[in-house]
Each structure stands twice: as C-alpha cells, then as structure tokens.
N, C-alpha and C. Protein backbone atom coordinates (compact mmCIF):
# COMPACT_ATOMS: atom_id res chain seq x y z
N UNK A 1 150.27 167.14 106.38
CA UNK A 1 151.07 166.66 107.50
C UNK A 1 151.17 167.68 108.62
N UNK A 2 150.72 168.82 108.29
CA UNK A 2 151.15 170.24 109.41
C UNK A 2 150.03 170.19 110.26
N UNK A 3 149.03 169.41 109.54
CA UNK A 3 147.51 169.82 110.80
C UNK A 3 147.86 168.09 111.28
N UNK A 4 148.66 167.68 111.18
CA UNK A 4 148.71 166.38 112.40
C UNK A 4 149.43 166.73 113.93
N UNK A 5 149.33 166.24 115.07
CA UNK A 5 149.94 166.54 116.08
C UNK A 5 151.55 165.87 116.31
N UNK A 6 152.09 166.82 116.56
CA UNK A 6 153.57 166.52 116.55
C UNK A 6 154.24 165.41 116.88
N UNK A 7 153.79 164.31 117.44
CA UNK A 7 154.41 162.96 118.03
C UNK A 7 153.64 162.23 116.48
N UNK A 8 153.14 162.37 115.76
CA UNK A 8 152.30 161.89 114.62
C UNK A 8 153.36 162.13 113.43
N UNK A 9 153.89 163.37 113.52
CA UNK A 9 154.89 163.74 112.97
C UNK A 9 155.94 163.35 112.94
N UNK A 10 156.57 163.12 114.25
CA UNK A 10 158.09 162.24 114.45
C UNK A 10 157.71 160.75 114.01
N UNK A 11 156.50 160.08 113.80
CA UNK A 11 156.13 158.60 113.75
C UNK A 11 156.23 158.07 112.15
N UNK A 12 155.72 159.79 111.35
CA UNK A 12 155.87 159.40 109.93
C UNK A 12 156.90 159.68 109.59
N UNK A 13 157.98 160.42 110.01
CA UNK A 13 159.26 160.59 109.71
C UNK A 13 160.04 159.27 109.71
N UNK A 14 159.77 158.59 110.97
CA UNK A 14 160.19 157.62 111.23
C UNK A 14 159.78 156.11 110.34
N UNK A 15 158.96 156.33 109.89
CA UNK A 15 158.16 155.31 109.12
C UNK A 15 158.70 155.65 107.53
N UNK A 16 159.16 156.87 107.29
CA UNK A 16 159.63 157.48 106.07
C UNK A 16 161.32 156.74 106.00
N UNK A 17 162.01 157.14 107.26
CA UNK A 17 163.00 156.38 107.40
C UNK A 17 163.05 154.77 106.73
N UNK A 18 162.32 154.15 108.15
CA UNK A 18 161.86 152.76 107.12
C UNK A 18 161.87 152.62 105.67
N UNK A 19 161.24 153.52 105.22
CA UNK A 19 161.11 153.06 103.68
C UNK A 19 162.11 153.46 103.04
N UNK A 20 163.22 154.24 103.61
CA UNK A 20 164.56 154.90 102.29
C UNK A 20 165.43 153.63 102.85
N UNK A 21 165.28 152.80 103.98
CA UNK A 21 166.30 152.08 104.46
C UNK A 21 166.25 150.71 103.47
N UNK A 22 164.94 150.50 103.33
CA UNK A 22 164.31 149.30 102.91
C UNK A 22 164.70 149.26 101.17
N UNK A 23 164.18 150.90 101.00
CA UNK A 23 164.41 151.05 99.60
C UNK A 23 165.41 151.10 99.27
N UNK A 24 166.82 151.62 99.72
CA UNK A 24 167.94 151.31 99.36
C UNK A 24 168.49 149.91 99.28
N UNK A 25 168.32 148.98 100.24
CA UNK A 25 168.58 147.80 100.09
C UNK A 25 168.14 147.08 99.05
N UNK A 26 166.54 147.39 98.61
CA UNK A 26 165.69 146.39 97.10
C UNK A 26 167.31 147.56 96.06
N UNK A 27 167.53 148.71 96.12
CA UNK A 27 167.93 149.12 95.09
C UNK A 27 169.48 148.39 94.65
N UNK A 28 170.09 148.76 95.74
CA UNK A 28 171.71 147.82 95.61
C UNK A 28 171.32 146.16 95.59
N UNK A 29 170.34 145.25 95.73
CA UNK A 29 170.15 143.71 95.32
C UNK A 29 169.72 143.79 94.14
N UNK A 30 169.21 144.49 93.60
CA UNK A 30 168.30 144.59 92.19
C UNK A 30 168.97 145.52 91.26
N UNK A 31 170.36 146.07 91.46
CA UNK A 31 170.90 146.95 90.23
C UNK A 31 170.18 148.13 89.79
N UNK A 32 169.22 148.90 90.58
CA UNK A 32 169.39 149.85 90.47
C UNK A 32 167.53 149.96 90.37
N UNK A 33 166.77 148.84 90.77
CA UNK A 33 165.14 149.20 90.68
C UNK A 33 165.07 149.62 92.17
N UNK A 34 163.70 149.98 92.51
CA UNK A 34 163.33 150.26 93.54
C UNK A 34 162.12 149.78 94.31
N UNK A 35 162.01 149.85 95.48
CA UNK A 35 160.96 149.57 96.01
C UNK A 35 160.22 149.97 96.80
N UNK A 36 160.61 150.80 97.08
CA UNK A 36 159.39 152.17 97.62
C UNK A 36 158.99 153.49 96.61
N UNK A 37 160.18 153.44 95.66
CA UNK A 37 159.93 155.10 94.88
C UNK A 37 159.33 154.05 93.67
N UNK A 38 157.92 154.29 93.42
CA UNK A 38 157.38 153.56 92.00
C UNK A 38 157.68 154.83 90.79
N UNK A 39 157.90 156.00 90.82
CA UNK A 39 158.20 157.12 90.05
C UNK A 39 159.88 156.10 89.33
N UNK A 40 160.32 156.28 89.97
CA UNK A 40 161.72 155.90 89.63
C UNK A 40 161.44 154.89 88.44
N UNK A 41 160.81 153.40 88.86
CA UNK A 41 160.63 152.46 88.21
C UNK A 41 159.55 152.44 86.90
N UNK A 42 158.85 153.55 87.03
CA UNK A 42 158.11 154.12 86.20
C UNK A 42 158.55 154.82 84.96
N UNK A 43 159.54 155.07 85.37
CA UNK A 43 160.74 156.07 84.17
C UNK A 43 161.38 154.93 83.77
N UNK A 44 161.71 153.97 84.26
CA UNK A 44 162.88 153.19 83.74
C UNK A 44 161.91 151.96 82.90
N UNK A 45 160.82 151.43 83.39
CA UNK A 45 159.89 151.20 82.57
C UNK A 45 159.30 151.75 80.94
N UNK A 46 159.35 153.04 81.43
CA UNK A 46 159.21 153.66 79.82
C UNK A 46 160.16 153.52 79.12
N UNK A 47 161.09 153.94 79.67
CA UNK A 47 162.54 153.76 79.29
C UNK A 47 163.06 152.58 78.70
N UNK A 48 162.37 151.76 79.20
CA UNK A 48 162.67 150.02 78.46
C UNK A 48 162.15 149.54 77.56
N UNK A 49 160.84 150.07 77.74
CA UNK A 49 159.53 149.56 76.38
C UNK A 49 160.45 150.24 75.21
N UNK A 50 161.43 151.34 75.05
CA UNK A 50 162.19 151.75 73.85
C UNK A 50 163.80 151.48 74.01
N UNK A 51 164.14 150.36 74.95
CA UNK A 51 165.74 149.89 74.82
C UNK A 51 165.57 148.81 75.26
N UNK A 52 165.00 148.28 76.24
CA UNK A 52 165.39 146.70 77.03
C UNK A 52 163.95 146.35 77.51
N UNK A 53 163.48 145.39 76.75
CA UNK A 53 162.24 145.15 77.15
C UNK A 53 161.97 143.92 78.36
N UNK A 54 163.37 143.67 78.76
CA UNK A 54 163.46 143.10 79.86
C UNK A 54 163.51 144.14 80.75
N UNK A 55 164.14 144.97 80.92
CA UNK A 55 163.70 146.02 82.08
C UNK A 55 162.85 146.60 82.08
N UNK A 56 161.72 146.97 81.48
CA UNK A 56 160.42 147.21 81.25
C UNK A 56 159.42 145.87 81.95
N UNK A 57 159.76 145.05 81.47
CA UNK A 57 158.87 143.77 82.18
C UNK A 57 159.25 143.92 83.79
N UNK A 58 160.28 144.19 84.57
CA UNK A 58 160.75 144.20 85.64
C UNK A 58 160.08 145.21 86.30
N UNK A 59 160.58 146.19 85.90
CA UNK A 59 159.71 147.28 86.36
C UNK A 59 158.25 147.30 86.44
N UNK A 60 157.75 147.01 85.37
CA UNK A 60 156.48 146.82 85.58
C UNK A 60 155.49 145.86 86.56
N UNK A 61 156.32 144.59 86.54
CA UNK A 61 156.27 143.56 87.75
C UNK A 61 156.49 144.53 89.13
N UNK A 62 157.35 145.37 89.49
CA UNK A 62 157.32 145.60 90.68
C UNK A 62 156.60 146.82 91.27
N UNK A 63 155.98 147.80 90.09
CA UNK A 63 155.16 148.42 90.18
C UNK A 63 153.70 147.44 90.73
N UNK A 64 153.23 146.81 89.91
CA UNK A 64 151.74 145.75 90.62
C UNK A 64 152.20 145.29 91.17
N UNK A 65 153.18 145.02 91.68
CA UNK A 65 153.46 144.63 93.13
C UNK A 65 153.32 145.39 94.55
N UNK A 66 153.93 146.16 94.20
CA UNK A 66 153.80 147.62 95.36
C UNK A 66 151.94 147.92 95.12
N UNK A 67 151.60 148.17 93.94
CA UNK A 67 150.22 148.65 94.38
C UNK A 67 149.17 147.62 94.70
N UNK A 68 149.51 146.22 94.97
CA UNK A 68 148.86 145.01 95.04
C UNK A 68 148.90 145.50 96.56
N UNK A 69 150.55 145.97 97.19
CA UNK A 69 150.67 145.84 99.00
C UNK A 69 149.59 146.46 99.52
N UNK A 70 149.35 148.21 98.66
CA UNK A 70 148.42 149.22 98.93
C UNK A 70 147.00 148.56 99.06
N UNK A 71 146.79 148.06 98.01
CA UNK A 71 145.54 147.43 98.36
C UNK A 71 145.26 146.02 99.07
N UNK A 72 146.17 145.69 99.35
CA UNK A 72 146.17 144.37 101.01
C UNK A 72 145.89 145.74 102.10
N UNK A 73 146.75 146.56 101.98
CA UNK A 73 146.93 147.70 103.01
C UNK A 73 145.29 148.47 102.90
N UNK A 74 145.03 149.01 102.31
CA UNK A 74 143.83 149.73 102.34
C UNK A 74 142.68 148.69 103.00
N UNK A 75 142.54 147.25 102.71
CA UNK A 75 141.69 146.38 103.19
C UNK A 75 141.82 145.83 104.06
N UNK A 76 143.09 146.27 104.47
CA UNK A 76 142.61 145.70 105.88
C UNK A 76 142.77 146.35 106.42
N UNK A 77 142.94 148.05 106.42
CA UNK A 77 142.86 148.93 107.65
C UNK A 77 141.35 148.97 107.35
N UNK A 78 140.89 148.75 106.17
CA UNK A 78 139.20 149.02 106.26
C UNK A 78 138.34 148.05 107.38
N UNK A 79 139.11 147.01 107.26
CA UNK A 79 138.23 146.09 108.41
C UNK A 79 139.16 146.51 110.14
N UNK A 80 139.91 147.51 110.07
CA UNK A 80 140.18 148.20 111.66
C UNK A 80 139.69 149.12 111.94
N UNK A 81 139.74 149.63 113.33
CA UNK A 81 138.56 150.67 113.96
C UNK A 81 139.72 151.49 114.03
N UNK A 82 139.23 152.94 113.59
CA UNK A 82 140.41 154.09 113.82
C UNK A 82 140.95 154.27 114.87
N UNK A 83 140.81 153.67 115.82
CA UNK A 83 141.51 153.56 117.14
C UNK A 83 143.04 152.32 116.78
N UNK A 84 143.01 151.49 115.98
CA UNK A 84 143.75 150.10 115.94
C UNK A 84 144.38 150.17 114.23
N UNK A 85 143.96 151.15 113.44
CA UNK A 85 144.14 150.90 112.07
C UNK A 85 145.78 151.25 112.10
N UNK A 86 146.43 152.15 113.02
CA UNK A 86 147.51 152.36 113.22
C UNK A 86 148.73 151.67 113.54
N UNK A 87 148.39 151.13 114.32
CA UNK A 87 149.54 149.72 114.58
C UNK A 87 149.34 149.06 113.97
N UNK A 88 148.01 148.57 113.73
CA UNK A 88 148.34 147.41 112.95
C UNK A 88 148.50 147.14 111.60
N UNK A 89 148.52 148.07 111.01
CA UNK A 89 149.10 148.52 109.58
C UNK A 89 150.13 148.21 109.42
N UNK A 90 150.93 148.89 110.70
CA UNK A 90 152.64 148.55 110.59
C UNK A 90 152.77 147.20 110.87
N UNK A 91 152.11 146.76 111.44
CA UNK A 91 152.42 144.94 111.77
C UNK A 91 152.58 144.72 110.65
N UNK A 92 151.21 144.31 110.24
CA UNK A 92 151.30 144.11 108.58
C UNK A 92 152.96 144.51 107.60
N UNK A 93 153.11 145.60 108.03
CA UNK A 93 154.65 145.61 107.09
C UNK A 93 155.56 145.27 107.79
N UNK A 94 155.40 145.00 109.34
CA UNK A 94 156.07 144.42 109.61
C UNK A 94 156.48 142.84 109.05
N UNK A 95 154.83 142.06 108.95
CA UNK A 95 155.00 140.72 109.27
C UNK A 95 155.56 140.20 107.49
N UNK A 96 155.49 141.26 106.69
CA UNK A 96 155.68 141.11 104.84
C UNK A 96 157.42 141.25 105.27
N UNK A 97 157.59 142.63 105.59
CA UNK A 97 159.60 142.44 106.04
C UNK A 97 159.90 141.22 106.90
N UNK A 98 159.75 140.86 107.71
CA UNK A 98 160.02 139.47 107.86
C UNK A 98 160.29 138.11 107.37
N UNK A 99 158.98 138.40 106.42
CA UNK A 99 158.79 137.12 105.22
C UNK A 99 159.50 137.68 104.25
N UNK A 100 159.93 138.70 103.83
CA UNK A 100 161.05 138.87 103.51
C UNK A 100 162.73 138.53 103.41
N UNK A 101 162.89 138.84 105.09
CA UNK A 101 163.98 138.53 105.43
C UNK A 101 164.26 136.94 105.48
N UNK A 102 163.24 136.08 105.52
CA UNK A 102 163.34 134.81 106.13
C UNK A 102 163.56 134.43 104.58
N UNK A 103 162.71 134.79 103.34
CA UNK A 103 163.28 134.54 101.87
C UNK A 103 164.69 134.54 101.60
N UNK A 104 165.17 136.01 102.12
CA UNK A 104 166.57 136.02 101.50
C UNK A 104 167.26 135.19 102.57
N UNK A 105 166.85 134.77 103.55
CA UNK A 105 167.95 133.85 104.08
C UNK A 105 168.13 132.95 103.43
N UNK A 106 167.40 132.28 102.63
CA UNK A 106 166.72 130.76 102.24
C UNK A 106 167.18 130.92 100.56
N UNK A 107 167.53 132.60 99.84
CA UNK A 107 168.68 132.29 98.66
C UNK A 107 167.42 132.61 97.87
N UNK A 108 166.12 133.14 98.66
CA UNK A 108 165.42 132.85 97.36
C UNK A 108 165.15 134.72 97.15
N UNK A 109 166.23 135.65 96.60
CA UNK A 109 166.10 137.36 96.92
C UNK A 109 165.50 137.83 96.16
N UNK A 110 164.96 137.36 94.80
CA UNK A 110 163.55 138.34 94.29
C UNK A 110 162.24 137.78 94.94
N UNK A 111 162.17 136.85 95.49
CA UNK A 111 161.27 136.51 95.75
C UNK A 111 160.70 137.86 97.19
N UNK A 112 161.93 138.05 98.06
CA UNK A 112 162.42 138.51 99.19
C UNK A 112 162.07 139.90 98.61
N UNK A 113 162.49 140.28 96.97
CA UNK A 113 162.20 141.66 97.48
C UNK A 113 160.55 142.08 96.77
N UNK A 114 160.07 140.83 96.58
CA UNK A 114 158.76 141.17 96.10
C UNK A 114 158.17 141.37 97.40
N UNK A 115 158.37 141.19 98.31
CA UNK A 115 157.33 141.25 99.73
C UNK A 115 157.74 142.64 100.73
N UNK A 116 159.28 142.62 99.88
CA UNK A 116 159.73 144.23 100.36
C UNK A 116 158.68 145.24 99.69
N UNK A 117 158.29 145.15 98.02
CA UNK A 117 157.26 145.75 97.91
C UNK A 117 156.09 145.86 97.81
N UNK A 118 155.24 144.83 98.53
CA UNK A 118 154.19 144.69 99.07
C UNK A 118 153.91 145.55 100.70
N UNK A 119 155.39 145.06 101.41
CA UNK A 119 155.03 146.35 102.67
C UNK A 119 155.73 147.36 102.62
N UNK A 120 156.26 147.70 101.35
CA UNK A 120 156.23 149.65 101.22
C UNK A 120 154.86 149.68 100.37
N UNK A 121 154.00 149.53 99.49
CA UNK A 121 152.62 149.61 99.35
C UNK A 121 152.23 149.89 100.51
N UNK A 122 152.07 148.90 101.13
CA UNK A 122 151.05 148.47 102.58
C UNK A 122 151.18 149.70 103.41
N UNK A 123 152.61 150.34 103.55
CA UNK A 123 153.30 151.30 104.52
C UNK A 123 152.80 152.54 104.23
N UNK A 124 152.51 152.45 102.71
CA UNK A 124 151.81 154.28 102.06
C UNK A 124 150.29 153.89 102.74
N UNK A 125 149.80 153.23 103.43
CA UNK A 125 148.25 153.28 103.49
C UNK A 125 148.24 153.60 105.34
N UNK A 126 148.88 153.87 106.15
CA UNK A 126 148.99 153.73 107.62
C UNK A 126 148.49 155.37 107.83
N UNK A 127 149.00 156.34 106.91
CA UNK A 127 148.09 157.83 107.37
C UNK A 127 146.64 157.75 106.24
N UNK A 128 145.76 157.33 106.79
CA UNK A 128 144.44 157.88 106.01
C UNK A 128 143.63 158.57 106.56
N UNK A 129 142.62 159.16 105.59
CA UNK A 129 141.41 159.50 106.25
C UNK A 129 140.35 159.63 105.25
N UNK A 130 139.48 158.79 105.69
CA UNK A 130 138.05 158.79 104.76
C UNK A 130 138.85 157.71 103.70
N UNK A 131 139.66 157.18 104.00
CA UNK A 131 139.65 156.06 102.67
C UNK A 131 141.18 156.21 102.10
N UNK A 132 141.89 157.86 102.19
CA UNK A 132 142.31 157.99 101.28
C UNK A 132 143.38 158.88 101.99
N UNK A 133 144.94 158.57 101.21
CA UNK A 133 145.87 158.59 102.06
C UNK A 133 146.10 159.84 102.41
N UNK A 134 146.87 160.45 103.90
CA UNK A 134 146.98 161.37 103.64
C UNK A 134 148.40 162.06 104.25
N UNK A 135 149.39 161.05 104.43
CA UNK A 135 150.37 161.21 104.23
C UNK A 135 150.67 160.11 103.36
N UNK A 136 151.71 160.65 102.23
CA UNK A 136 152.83 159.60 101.21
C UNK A 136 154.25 159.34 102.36
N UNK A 137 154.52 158.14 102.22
CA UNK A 137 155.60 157.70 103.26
C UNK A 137 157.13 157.34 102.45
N UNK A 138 156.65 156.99 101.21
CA UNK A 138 157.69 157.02 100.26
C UNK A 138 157.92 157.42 99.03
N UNK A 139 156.85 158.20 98.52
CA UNK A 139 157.60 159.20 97.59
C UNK A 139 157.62 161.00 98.30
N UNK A 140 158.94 161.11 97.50
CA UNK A 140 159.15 162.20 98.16
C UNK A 140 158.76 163.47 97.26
N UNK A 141 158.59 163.36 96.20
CA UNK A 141 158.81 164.77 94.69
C UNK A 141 157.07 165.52 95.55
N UNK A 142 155.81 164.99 95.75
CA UNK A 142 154.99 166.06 96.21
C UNK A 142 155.48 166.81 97.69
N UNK A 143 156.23 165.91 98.62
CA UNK A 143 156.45 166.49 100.32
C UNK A 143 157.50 167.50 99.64
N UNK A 144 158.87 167.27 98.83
CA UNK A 144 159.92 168.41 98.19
C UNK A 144 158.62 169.86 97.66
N UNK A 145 157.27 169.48 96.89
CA UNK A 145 156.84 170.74 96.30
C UNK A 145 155.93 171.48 97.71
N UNK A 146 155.69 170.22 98.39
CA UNK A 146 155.14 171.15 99.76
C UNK A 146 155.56 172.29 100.59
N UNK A 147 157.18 171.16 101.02
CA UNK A 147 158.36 172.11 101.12
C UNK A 147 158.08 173.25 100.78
N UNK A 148 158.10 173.32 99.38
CA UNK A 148 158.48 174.64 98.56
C UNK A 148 158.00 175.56 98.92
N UNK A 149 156.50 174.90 98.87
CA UNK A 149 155.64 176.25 98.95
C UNK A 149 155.04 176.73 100.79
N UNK A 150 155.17 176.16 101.53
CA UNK A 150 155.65 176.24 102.38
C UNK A 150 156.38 177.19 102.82
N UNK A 151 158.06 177.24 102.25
CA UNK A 151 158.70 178.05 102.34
C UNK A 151 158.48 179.61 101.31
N UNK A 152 157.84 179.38 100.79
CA UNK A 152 157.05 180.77 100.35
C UNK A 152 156.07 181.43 100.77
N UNK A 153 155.72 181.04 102.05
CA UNK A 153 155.01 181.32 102.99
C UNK A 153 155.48 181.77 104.72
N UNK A 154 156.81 182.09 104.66
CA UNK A 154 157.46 182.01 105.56
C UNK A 154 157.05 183.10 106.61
N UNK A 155 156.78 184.54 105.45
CA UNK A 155 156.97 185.65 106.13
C UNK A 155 155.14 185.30 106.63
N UNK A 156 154.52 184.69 106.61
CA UNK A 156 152.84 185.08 106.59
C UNK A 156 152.50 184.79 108.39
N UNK A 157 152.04 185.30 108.65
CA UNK A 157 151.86 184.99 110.38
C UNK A 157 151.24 183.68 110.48
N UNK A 158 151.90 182.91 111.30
CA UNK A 158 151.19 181.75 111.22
C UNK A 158 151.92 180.71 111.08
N UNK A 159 152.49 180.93 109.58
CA UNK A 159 152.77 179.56 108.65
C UNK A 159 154.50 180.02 108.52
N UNK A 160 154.89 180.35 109.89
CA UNK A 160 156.95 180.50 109.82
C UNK A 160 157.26 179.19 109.66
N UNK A 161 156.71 178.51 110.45
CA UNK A 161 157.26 176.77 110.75
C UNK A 161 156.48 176.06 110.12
N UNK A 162 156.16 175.99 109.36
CA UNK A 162 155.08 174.87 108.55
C UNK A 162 155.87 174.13 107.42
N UNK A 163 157.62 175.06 107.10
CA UNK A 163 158.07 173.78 106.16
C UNK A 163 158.79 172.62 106.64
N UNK A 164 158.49 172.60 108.43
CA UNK A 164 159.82 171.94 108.38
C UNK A 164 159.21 170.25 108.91
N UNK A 165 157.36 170.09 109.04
CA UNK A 165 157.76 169.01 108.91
C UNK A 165 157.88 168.09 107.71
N UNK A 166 157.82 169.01 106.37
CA UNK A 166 158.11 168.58 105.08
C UNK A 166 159.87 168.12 104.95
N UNK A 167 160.54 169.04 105.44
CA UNK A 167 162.00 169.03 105.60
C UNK A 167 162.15 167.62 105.91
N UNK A 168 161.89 167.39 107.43
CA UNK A 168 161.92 166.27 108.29
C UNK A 168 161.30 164.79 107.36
N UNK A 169 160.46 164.65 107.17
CA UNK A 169 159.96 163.84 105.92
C UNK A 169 160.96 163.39 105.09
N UNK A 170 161.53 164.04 104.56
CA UNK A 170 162.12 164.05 103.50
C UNK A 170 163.66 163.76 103.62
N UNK A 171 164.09 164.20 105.10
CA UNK A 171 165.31 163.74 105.53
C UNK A 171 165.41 162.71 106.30
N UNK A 172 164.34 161.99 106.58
CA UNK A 172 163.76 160.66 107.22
C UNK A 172 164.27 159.61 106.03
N UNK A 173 163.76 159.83 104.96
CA UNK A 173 163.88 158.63 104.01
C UNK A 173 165.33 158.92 103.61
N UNK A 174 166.07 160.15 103.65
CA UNK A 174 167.10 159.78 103.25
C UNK A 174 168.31 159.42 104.09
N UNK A 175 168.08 159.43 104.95
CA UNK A 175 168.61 159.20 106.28
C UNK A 175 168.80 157.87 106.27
N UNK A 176 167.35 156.92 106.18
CA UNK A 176 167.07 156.03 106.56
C UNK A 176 167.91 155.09 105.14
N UNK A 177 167.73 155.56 104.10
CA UNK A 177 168.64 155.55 102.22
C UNK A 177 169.99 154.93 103.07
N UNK A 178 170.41 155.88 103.50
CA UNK A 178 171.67 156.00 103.84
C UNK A 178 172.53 154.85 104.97
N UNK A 179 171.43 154.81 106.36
CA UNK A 179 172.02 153.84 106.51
C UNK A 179 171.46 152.30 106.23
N UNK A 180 170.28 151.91 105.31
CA UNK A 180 170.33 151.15 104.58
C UNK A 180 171.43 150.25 103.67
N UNK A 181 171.91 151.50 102.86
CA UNK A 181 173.05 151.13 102.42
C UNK A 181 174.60 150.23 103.44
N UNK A 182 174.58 150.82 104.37
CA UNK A 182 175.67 150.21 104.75
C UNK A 182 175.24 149.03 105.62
N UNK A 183 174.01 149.33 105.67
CA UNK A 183 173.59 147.88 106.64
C UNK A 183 173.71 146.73 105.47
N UNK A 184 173.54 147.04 103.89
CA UNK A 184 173.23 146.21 103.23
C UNK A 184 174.98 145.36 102.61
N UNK A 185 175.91 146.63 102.75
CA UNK A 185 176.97 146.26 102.56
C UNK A 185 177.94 145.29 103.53
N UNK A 186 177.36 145.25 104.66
CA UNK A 186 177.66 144.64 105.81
C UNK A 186 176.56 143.04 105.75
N UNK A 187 175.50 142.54 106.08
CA UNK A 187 174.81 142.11 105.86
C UNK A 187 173.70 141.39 104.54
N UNK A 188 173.73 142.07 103.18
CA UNK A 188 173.11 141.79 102.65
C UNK A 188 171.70 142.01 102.61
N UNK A 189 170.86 140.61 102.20
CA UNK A 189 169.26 140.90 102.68
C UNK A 189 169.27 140.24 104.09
N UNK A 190 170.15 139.80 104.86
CA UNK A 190 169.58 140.42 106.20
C UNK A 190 169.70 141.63 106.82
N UNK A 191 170.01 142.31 106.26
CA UNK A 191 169.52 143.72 106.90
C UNK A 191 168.08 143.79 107.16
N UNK A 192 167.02 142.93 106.20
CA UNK A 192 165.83 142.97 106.26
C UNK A 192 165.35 142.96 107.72
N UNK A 193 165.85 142.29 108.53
CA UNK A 193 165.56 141.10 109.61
C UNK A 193 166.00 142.54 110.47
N UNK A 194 166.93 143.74 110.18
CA UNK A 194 166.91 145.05 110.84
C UNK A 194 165.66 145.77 110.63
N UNK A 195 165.27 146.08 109.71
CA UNK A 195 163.98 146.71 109.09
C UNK A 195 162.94 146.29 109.90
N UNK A 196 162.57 144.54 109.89
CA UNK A 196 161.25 144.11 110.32
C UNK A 196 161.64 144.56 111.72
N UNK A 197 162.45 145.27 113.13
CA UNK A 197 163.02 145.19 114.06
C UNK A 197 162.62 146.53 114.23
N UNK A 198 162.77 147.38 113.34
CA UNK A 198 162.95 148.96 113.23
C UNK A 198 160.57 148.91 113.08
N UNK A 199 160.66 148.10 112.49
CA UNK A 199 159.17 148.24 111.96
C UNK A 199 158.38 147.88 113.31
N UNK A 200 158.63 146.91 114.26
CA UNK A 200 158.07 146.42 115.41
C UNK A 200 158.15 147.69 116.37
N UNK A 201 159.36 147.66 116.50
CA UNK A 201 158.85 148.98 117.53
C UNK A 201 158.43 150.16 117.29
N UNK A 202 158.52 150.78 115.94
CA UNK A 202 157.42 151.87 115.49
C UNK A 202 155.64 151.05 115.64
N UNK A 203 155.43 149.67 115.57
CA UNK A 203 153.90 149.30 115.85
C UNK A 203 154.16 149.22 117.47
N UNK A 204 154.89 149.01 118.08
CA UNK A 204 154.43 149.42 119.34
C UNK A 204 154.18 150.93 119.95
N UNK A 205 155.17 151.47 119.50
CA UNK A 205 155.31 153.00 119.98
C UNK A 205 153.15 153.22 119.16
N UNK A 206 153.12 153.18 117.76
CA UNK A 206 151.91 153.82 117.50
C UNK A 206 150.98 153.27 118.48
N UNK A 207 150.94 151.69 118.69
CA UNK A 207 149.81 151.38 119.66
C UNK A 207 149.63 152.61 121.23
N UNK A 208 150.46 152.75 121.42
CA UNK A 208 150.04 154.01 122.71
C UNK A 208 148.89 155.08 122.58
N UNK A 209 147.46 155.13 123.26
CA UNK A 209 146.73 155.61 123.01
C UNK A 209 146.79 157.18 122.22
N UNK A 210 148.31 158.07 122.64
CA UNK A 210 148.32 158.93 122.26
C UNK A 210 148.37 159.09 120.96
N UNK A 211 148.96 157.89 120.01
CA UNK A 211 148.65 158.02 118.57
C UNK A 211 147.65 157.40 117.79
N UNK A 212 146.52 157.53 118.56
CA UNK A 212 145.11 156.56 118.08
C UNK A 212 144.71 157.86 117.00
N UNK A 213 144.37 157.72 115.79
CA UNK A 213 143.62 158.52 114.55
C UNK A 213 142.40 158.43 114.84
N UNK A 214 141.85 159.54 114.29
CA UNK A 214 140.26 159.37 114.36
C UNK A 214 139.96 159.59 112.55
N UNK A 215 138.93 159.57 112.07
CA UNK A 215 138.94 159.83 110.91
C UNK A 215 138.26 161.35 110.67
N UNK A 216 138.18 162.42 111.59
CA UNK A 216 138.08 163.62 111.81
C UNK A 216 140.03 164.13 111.33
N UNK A 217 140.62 163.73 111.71
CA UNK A 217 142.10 164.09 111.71
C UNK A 217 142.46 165.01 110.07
N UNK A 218 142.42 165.91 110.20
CA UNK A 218 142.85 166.44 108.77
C UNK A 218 143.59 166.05 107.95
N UNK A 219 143.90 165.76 106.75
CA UNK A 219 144.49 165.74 105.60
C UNK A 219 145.88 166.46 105.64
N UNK A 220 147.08 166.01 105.12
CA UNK A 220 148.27 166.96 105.39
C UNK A 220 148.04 167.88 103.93
C-alpha cells in the first residue's frame, strides 16, 4: 500500500471504511457472523463442526459466499481495461449493496445479507495487479502485522512514515464498524441504502483520471 500514490491511499481507506460499516451491520442482523472478516467466521465455523453444527453450516454458507463475490469480482475486472477496472469494480459493489438494501426492505434479510457478502468479496478485488490482489480491504490481522513491522523500521532513513498508511487502513474499517453500528440501530438494513450511497460516490471520485491503475503499479 506504501508504493501506491497518496489520493489511492485515502480511496482504500475509504473503501476499508465501507466494509467495517457494512460489516458491522451483517454482524448486529446475524448475531454475531460477519461479512467482510471471513477469519472471524472461519473460527466460529470450526468452532461449530465441535458444538453447533448449525453454526458451522452458517458460517460456512457465508464464507462461499464472500469468495463466490471475489470471483464475480476478479471476472469482471478481467474483462476491464486498467484504466476503468477501478470504478467499476465499485459499481459492481455498489449495484450488490443496493440489491441488498432493496431485499431487506422487502423482509427478505438473509437473503439481503448474502449480497452484502458477495460485494465485500467483490470489494477485496478493486486493488490488483497482474491478477492478484494487492490491497486486502477487509481483513485487517496482515495490514495490523504490516503496521508492525513498519514501525520497526522507523529509525531507517526513508521508511519514518511508512506505518501510517497501515494505521489509516485499519482505522478506516473501524471507523466505518462504528458508525455502521449506529446507523444500524437507527435504521436497520436500511442503512444498506447508506452504504450503496457511500459506495457511489467513492465510484465516482475513482473514475477521475487521476486514479486510473496501470498494471505496472506496485504491490503494497
């Protein structure tokens, strides 16, 4: 993320946001699963195959779900030109939060939050290069060990400022956690119908030539 240019930086922060906002909301409708952190649901999955094999089936459902989004997401930035793969990625999670939101209006909310995790999938595929991602937008445990080491690098000439757009990352999604939550306590799953709102104008802002990717763009 440090060899990207700094407006690239505020865009995935912002897109990181998105996903703690989004993810908090699947978490308070669903008792406690998730839909952007698959780690989480991954533990509680194991965790079930030896206590509740209904929460194991759940989890596991929303895991191939999320990595079903990734790969809608990977295929169809494959059929965009690195000039366009950017916005319209986010459309794409835009146009899944929507169909989202328009579910839970309609009473039908797992249905609503299966498409929530189809465009947090979809949303981990918007930084690539050569195929393969290169910013994570919603898990946070590798950007926290980046951090780390990062900051063990403080004194080295060069690399003073290199932890902080890990910091920023990382206080994006929880930020975004945060006011999720109260949008959800106020609203419900229309908060979604905030999200797909929050998601539109991050695809407009990326459409501006200045955040066109090339597939030269380094790896974070």
């Amino acid at each position: 993320m440090t060899r990207y240019q700094r407006h690239h930086w505020f865009l995935a922060v912002a897109l990181a946001a998105l996903a703690g906002f989004v993810d908090a909301i699947g978490f308070l409708y669903t008792g406690g699963f998730f839909t952007a952190f698959m780690t989480g649901n991954s533990t509680r999955m194991a965790v079930g195959l030896f206590t509740d094999g209904r929460i194991a089936a759940i989890a596991a459902s929303m895991i191939a779900t999320f990595v079903a989004g990734v790969i809608i997401g990977n295929v169809a930035g494959s059929l965009c030109s690195a000039r366009t793969r950017l916005p319209l990625t986010i459309l794409g999670v835009v146009a899944l939060l929507a169909a989202a939101a328009a579910l839970g209006m309609a009473g039908l909310g797992m249905l609503a939050v299966g498409f929530t995790l189809l465009a947090m999938g979809m949303e981990n595929t918007v930084f690539q290069r050569e195929g393969q991602v290169s910013i994570g937008l919603t898990y946070m445990t590798g950007t926290l060990v980046k951090l780390g080491q990062a900051l063990s690098r403080v004194h080295r000439a060069g690399q003073r400022w290199q932890w902080v757009p890990h910091l920023l990352l990382w206080a994006g999604l929880v930020s975004g956690a945060g006011l999720g939550v109260l949008a959800y306590l106020d609203w419900g799953l229309m908060a979604l119908w905030a999200a797909a709102a929050i998601g539109l104008a991050l695809a407009m802002v990326a459409a501006l030539p200045r955040f066109a990717l090339h597939d030269e763009v380094p790896s974070a």
